[in-house]
N, C-alpha and C. Protein backbone atom coordinates (compact mmCIF):
# COMPACT_ATOMS: atom_id res chain seq x y z
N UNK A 1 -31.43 -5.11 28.74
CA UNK A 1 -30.76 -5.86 29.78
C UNK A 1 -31.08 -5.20 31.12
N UNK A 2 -31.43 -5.72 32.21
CA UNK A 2 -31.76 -5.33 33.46
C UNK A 2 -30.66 -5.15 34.30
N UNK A 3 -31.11 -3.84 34.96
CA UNK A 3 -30.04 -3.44 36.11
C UNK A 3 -29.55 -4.40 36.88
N UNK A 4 -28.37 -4.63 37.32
CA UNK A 4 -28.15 -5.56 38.53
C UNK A 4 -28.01 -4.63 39.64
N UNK A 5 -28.19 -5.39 40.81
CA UNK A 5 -28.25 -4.90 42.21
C UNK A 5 -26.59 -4.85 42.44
N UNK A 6 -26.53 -2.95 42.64
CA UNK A 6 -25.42 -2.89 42.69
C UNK A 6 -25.56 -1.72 43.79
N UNK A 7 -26.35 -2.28 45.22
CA UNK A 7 -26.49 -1.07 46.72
C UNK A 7 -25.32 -1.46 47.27
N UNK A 8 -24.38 -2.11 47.30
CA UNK A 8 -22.95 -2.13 47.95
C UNK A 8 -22.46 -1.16 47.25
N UNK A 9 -22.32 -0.61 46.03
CA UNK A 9 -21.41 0.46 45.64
C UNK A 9 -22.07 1.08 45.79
N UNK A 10 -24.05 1.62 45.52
CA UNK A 10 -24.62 2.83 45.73
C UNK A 10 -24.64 3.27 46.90
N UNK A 11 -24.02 2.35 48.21
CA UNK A 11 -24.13 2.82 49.76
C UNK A 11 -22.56 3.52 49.61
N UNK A 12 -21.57 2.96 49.14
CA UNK A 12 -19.83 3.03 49.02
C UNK A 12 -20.22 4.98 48.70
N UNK A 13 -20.54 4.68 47.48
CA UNK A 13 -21.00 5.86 47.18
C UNK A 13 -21.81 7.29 47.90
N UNK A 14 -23.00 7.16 48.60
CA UNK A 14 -23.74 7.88 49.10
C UNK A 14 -22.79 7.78 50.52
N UNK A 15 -22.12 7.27 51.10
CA UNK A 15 -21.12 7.13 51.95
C UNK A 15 -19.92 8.52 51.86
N UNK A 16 -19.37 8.16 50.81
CA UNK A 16 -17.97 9.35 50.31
C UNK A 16 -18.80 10.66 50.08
N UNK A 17 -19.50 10.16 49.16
CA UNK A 17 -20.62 11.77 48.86
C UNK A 17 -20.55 12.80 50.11
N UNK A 18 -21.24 11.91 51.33
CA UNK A 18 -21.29 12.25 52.38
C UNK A 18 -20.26 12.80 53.05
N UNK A 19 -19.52 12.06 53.09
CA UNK A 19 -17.51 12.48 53.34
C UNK A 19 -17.51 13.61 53.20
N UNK A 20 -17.65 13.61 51.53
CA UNK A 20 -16.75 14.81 51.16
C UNK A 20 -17.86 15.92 51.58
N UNK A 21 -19.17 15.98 51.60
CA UNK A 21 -19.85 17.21 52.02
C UNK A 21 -19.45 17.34 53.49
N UNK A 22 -19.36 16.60 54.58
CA UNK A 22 -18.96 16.72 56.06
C UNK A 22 -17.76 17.88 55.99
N UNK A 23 -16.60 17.01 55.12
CA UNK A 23 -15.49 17.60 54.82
C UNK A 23 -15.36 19.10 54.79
N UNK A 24 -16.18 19.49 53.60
CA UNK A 24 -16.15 20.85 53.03
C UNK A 24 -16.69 21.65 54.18
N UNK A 25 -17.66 21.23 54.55
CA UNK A 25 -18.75 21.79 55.55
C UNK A 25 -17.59 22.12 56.56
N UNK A 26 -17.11 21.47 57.44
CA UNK A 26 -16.14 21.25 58.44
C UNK A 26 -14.96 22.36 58.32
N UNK A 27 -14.24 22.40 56.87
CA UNK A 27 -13.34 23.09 56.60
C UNK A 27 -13.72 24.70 56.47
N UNK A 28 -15.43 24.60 56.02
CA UNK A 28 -16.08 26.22 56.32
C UNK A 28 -16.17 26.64 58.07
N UNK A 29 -16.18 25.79 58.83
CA UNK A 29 -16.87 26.06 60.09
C UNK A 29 -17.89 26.12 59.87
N UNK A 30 -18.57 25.56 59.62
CA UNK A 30 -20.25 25.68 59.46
C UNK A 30 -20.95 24.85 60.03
N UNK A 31 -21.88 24.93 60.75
CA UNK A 31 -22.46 23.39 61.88
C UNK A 31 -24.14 22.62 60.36
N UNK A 32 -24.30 21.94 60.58
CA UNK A 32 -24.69 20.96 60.25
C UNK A 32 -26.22 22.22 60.38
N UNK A 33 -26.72 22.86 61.07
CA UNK A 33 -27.75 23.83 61.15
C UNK A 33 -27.21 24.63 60.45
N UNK A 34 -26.49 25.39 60.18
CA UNK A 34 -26.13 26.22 59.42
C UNK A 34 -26.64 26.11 57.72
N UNK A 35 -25.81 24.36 57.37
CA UNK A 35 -26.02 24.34 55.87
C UNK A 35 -27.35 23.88 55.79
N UNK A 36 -28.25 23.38 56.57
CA UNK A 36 -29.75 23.22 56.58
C UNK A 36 -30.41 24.05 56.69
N UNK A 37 -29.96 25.37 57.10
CA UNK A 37 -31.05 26.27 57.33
C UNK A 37 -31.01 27.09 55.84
N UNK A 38 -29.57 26.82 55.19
CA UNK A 38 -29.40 27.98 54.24
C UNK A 38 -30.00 26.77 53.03
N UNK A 39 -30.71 25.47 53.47
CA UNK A 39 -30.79 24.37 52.51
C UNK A 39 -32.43 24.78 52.38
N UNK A 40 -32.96 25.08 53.45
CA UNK A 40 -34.19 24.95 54.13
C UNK A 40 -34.82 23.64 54.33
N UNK A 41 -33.76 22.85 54.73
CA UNK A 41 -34.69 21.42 54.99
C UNK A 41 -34.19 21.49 56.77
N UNK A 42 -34.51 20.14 57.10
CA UNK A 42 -34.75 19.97 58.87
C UNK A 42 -32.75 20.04 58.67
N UNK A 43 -32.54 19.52 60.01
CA UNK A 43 -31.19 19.15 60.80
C UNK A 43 -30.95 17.96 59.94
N UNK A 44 -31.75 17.38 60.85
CA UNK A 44 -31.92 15.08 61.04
C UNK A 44 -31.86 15.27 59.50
N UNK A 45 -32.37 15.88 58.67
CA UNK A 45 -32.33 15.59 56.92
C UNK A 45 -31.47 15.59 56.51
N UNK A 46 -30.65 16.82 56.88
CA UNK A 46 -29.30 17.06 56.20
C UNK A 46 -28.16 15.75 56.73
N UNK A 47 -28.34 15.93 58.16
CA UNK A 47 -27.70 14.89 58.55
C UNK A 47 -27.20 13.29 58.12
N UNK A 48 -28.56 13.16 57.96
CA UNK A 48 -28.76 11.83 56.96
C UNK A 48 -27.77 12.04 55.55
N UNK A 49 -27.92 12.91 54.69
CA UNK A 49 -26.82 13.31 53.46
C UNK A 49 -25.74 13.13 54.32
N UNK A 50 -25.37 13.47 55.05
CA UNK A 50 -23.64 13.63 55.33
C UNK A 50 -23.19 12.29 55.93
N UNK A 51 -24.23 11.39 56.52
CA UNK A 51 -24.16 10.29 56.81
C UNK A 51 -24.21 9.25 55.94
N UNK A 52 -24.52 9.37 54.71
CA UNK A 52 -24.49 8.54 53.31
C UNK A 52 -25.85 7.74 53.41
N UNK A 53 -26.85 8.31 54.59
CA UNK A 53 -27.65 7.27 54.69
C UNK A 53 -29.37 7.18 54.00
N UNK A 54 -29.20 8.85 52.88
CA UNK A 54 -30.45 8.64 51.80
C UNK A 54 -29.89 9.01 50.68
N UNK A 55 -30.85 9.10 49.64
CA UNK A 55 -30.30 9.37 48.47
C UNK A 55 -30.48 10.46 47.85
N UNK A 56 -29.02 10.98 47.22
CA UNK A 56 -29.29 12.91 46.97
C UNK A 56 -29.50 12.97 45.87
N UNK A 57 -30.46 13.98 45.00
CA UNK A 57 -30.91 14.23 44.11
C UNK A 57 -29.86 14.78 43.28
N UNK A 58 -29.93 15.05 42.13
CA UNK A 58 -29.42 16.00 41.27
C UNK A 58 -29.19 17.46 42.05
N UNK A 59 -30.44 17.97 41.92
CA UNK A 59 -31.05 19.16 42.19
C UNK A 59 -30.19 19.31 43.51
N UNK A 60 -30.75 18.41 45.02
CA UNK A 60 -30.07 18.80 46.27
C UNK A 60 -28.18 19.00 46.27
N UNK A 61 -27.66 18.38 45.54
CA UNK A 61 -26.17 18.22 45.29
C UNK A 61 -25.61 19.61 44.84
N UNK A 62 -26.66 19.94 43.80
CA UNK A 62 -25.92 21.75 43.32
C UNK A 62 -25.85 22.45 44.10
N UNK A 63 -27.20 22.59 44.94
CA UNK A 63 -27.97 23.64 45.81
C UNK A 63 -26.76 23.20 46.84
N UNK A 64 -26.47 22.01 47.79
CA UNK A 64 -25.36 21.66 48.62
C UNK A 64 -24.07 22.49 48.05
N UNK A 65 -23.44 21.74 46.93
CA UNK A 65 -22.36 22.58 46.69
C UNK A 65 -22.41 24.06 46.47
N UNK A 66 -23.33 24.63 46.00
CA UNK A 66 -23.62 26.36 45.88
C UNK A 66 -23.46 26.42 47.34
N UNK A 67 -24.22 26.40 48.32
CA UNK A 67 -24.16 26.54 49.87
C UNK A 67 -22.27 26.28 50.37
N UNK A 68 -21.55 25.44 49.79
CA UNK A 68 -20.48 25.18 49.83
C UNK A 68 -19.28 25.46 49.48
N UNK A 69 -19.84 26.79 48.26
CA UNK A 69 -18.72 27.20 47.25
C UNK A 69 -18.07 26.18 46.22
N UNK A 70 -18.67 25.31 46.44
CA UNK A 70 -17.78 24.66 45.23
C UNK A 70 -18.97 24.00 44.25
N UNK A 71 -18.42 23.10 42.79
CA UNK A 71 -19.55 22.81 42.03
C UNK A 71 -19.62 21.34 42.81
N UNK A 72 -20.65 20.82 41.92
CA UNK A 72 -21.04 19.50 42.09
C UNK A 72 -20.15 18.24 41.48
N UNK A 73 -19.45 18.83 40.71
CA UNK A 73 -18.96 17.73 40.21
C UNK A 73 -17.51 17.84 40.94
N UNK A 74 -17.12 18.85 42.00
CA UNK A 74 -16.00 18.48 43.02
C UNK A 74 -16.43 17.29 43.88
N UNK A 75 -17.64 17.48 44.33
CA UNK A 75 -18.33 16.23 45.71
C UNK A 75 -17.83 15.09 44.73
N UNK A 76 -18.54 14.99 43.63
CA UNK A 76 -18.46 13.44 43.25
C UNK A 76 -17.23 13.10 42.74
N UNK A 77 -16.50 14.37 41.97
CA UNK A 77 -15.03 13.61 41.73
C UNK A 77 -14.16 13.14 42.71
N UNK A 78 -13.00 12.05 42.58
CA UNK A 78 -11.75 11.89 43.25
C UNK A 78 -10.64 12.91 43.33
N UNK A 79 -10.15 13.14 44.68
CA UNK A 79 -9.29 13.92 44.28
C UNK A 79 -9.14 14.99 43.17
N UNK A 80 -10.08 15.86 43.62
CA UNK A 80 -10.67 17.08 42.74
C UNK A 80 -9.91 18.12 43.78
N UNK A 81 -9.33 19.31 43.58
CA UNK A 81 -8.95 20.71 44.44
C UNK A 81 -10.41 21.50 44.91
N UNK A 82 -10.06 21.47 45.55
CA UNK A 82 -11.57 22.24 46.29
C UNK A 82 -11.38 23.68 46.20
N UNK A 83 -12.12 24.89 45.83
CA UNK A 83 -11.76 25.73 46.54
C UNK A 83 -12.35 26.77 47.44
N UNK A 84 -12.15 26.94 48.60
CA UNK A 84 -12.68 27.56 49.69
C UNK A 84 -12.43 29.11 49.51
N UNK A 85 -13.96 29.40 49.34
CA UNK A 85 -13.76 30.95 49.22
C UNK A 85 -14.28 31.96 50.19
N UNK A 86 -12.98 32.82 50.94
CA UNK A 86 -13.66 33.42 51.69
C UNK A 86 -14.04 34.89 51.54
N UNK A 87 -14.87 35.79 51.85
CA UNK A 87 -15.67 36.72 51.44
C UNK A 87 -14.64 37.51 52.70
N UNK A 88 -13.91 38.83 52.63
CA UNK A 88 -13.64 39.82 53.38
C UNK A 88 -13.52 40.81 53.03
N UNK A 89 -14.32 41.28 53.74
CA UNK A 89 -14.87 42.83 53.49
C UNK A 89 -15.14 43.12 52.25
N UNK A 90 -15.86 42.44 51.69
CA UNK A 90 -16.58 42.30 50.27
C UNK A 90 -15.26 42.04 48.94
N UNK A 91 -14.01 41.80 49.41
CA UNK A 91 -12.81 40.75 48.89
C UNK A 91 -12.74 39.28 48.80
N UNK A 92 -13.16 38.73 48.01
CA UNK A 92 -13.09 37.05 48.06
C UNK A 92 -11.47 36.75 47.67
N UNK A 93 -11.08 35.63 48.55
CA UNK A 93 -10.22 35.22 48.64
C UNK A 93 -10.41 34.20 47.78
N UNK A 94 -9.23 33.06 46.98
CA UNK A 94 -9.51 31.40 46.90
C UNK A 94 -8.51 31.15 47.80
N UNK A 95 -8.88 29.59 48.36
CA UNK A 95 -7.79 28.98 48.88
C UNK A 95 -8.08 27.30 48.42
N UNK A 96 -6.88 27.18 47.64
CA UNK A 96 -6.67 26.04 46.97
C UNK A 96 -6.25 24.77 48.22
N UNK A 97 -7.40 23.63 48.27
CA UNK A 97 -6.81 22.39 49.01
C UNK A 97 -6.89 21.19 47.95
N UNK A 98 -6.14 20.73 47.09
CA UNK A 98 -5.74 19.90 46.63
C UNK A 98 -5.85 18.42 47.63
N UNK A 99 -6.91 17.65 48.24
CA UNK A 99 -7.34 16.65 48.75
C UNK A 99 -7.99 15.44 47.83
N UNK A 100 -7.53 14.41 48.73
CA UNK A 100 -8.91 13.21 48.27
C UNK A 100 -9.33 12.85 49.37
N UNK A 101 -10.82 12.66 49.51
CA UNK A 101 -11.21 12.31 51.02
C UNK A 101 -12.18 11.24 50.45
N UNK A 102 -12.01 10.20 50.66
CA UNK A 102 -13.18 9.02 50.44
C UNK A 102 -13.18 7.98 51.94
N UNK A 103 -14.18 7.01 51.79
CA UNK A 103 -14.62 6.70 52.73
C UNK A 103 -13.31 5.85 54.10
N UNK A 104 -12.12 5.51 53.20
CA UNK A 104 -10.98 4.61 53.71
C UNK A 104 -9.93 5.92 54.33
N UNK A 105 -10.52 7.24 54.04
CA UNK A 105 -9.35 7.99 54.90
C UNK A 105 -9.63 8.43 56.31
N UNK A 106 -8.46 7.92 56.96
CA UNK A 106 -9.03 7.76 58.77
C UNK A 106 -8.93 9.45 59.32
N UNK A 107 -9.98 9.07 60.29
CA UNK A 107 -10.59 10.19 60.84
C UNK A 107 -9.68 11.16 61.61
N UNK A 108 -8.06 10.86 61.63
CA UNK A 108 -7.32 11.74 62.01
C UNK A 108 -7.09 12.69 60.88
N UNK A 109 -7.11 11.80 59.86
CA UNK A 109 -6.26 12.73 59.16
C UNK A 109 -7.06 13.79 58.46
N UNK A 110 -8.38 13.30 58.28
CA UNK A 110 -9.55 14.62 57.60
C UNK A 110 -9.70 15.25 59.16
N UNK A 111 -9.40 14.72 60.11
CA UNK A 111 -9.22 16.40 61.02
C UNK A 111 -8.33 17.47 60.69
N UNK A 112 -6.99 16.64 60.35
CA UNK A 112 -5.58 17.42 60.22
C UNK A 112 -6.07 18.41 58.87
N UNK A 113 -6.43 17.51 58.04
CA UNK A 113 -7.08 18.62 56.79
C UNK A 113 -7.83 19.91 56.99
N UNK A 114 -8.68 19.60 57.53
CA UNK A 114 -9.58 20.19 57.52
C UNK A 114 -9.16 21.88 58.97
N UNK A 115 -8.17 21.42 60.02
CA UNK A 115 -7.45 22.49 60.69
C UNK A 115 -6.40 22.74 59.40
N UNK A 116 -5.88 22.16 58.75
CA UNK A 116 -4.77 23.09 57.82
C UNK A 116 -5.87 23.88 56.74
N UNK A 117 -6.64 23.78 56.78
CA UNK A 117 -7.45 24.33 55.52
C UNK A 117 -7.81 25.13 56.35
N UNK A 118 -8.81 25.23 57.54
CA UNK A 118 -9.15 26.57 58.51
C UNK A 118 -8.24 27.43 58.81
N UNK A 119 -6.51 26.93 58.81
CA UNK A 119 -5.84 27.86 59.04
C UNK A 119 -5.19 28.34 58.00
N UNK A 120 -5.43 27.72 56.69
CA UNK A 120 -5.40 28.67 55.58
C UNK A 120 -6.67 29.98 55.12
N UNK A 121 -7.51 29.53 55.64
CA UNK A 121 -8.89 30.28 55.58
C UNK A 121 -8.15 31.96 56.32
N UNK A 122 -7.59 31.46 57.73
CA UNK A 122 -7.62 32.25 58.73
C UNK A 122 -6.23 33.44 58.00
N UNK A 123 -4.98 32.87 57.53
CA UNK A 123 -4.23 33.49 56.63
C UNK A 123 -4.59 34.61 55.58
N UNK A 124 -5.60 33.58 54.75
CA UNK A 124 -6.05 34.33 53.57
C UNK A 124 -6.71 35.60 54.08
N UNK A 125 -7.44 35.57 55.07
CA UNK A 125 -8.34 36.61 55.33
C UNK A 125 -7.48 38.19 56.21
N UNK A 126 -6.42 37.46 56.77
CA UNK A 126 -5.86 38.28 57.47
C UNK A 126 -4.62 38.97 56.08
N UNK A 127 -4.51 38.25 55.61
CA UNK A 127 -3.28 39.09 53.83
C UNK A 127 -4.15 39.59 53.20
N UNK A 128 -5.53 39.46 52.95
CA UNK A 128 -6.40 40.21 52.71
C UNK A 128 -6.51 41.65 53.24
N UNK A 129 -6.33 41.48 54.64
CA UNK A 129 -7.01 42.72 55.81
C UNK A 129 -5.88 43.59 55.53
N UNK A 130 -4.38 43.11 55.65
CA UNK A 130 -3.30 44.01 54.71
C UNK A 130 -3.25 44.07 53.82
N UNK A 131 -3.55 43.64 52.99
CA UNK A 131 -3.69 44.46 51.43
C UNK A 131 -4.44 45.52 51.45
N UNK A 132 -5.76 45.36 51.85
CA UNK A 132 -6.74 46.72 52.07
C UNK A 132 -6.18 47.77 52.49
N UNK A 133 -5.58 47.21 53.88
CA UNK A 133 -4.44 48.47 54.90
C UNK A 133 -3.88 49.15 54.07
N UNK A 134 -2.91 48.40 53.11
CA UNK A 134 -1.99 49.07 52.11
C UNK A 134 -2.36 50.24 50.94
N UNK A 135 -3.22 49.83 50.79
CA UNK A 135 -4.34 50.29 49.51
C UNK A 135 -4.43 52.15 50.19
N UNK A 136 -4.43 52.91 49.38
CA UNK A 136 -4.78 54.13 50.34
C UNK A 136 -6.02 55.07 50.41
């Protein structure tokens, strides 16, 4: 039986994909050069992924999420917990964000996310910096 033409959901799709990598990316502080350089592809390339506007491989999706800390099958699931790990002073932190970000959630509110998640980042790292303190 032959495929039917189904590019309204494969765009829906490569759309959120996109989302959710902007997302993660965003919630690292990381600029759009950053995860391309550590990708080794151009800017405009990566760009395009986060824009939903080519199509990501297997292969590019791991390598993305490895660059991202998280697996691959967080990008593509719904409402999957992300977790953001930050590295201090050779101490990794997790910080659990329990989100769904797909293409219908408005652009205020994956800001608001994405500052409550940086300022959990910013927490974790600093209860980190006292714990060490404490340590003797």
């Amino acid at each position: 039986m032959p495929l039917q033409d189904n590019s309204t959901n494969t765009d829906l799709l490569l759309k959120t994909v996109g989302d959710k990598i902007r997302f993660l990316r965003q919630s690292l502080e990381l600029t759009q050069e950053n995860v391309a350089d550590a990708l080794q592809m151009s800017s405009g390339g990566y760009a395009k992924i986060e824009r939903g506007e080519t199509d990501l491989s297997l292969t590019r999706l791991h390598q993305i999420a490895d660059v991202l800390g998280v697996k691959a099958s967080d990008i593509l699931g719904e409402g999957k917990s992300f977790v953001v790990n930050v590295n201090d002073n050779g101490k990794v932190v997790s910080v659990n964000a329990n989100v769904q970000i797909n293409h219908d959630t408005s652009s205020d509110l994956k800001d608001m996310i994405i500052t409550l998640i940086q300022q959990m980042n910013t927490l974790s790292v600093r209860i980190g910096t006292l714990e060490s303190a404490k340590q003797p």
